[in-house]
Protein backbone atom coordinates (compact mmCIF):
# COMPACT_ATOMS: atom_id res chain seq x y z
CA UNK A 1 0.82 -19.30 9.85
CA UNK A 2 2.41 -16.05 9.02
CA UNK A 3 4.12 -13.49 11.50
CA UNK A 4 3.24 -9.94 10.93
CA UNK A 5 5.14 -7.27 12.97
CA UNK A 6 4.44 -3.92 14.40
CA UNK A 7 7.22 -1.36 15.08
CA UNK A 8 6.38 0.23 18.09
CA UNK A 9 8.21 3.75 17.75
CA UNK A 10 6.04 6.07 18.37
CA UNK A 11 7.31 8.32 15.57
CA UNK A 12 7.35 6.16 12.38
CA UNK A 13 4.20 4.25 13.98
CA UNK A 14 1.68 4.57 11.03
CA UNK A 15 3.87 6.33 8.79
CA UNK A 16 5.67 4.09 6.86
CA UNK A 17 4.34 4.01 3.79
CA UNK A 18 3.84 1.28 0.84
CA UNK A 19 4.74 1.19 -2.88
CA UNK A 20 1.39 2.95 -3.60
CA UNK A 21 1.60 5.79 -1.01
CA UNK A 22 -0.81 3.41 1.59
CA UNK A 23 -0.09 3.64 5.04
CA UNK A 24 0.88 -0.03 6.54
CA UNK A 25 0.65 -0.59 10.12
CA UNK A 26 2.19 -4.21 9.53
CA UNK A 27 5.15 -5.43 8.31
CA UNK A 28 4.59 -8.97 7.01
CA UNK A 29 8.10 -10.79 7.14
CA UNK A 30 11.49 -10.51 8.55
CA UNK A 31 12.80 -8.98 5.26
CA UNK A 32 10.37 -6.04 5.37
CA UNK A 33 11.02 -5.71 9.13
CA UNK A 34 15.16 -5.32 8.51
CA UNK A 35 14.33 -2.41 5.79
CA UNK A 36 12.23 -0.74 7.62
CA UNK A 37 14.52 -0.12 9.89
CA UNK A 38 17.53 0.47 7.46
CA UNK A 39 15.44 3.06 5.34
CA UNK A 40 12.88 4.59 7.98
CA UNK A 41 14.95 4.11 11.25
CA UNK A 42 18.25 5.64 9.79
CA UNK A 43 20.12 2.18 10.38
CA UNK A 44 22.59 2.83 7.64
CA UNK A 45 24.66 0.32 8.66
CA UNK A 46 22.59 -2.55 7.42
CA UNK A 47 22.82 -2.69 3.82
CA UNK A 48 21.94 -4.91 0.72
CA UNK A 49 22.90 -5.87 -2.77
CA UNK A 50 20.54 -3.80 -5.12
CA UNK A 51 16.68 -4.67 -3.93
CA UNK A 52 14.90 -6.54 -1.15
CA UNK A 53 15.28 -10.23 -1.56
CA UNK A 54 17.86 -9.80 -4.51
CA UNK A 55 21.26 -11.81 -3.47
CA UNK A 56 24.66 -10.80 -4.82
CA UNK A 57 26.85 -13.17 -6.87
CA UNK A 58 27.67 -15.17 -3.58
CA UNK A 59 24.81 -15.55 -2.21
CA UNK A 60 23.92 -13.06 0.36
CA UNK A 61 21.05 -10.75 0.63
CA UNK A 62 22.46 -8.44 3.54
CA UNK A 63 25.61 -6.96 4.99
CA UNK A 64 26.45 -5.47 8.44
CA UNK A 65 29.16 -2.52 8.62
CA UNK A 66 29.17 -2.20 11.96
CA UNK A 67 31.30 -5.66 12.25
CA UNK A 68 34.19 -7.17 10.63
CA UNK A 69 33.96 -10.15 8.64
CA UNK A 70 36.62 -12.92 7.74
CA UNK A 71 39.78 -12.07 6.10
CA UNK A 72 39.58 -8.56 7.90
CA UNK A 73 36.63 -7.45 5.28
CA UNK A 74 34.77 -4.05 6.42
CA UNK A 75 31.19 -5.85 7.08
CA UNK A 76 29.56 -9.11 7.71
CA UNK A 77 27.81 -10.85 5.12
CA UNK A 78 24.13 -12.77 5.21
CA UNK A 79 22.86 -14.96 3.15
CA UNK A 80 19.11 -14.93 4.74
CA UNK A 81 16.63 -12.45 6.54
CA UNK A 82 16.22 -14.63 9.40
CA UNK A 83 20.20 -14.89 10.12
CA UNK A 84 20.91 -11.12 9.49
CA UNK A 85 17.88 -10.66 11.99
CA UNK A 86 19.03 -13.00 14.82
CA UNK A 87 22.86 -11.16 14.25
CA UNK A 88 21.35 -7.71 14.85
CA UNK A 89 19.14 -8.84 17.99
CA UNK A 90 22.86 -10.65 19.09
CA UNK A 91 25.17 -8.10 18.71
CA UNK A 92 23.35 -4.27 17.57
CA UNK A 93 19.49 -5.11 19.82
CA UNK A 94 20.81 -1.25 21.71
CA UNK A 95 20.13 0.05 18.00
CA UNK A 96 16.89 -1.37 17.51
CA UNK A 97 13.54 -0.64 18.04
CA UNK A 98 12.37 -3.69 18.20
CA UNK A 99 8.91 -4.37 15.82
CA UNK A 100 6.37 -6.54 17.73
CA UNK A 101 5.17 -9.88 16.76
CA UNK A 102 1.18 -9.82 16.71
CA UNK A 103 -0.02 -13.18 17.56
């Protein structure tokens, strides 16, 4: 069964809008969830390679400059949606506005 999420801010809440200009209400996996709020929350701090679900030549799909990685590097790196979700619920949740599951 799939999750699909809701972001409840009241201010992007039926605004964010799809490839074709259609409003969507739902956000249908953890990836779209993360870029929603890196491109429509202002989270600029989460970043990615080139494209969602594109991975760079060592695997990861996402980055967090708001902590240090190993070897003193200026972000963290991810290699899935689900682990660079369950870091920024960890460590950044005061940042987030949290999307909703709807079961």
């Amino acid at each position: 069964m799939s999750q699909t999420y809701i972001c409840t801010d009241s201010v992007c809440r039926g605004r964010y809008l799809g490839g074709l200009g259609e409003v969507i209400d739902h956000l249908q996996d953890l990836g779209e969830v993360i870029e929603h709020l890196r491109g429509i929350h202002g989270h600029r701090f989460i970043q990615r390679p080139s494209s969602l679900g594109m991975f760079d030549t060592h695997g990861n799909c996402w980055y967090c400059f708001k902590c240090s990685g190993k070897l003193d590097k200026d972000h963290r790196s991810f290699k899935s949606d689900k682990a660079m979700w369950d870091h920024q619920n960890a460590r950044h949740d005061f940042l987030l506005n949290h999307p909703k599951q709807d079961l």
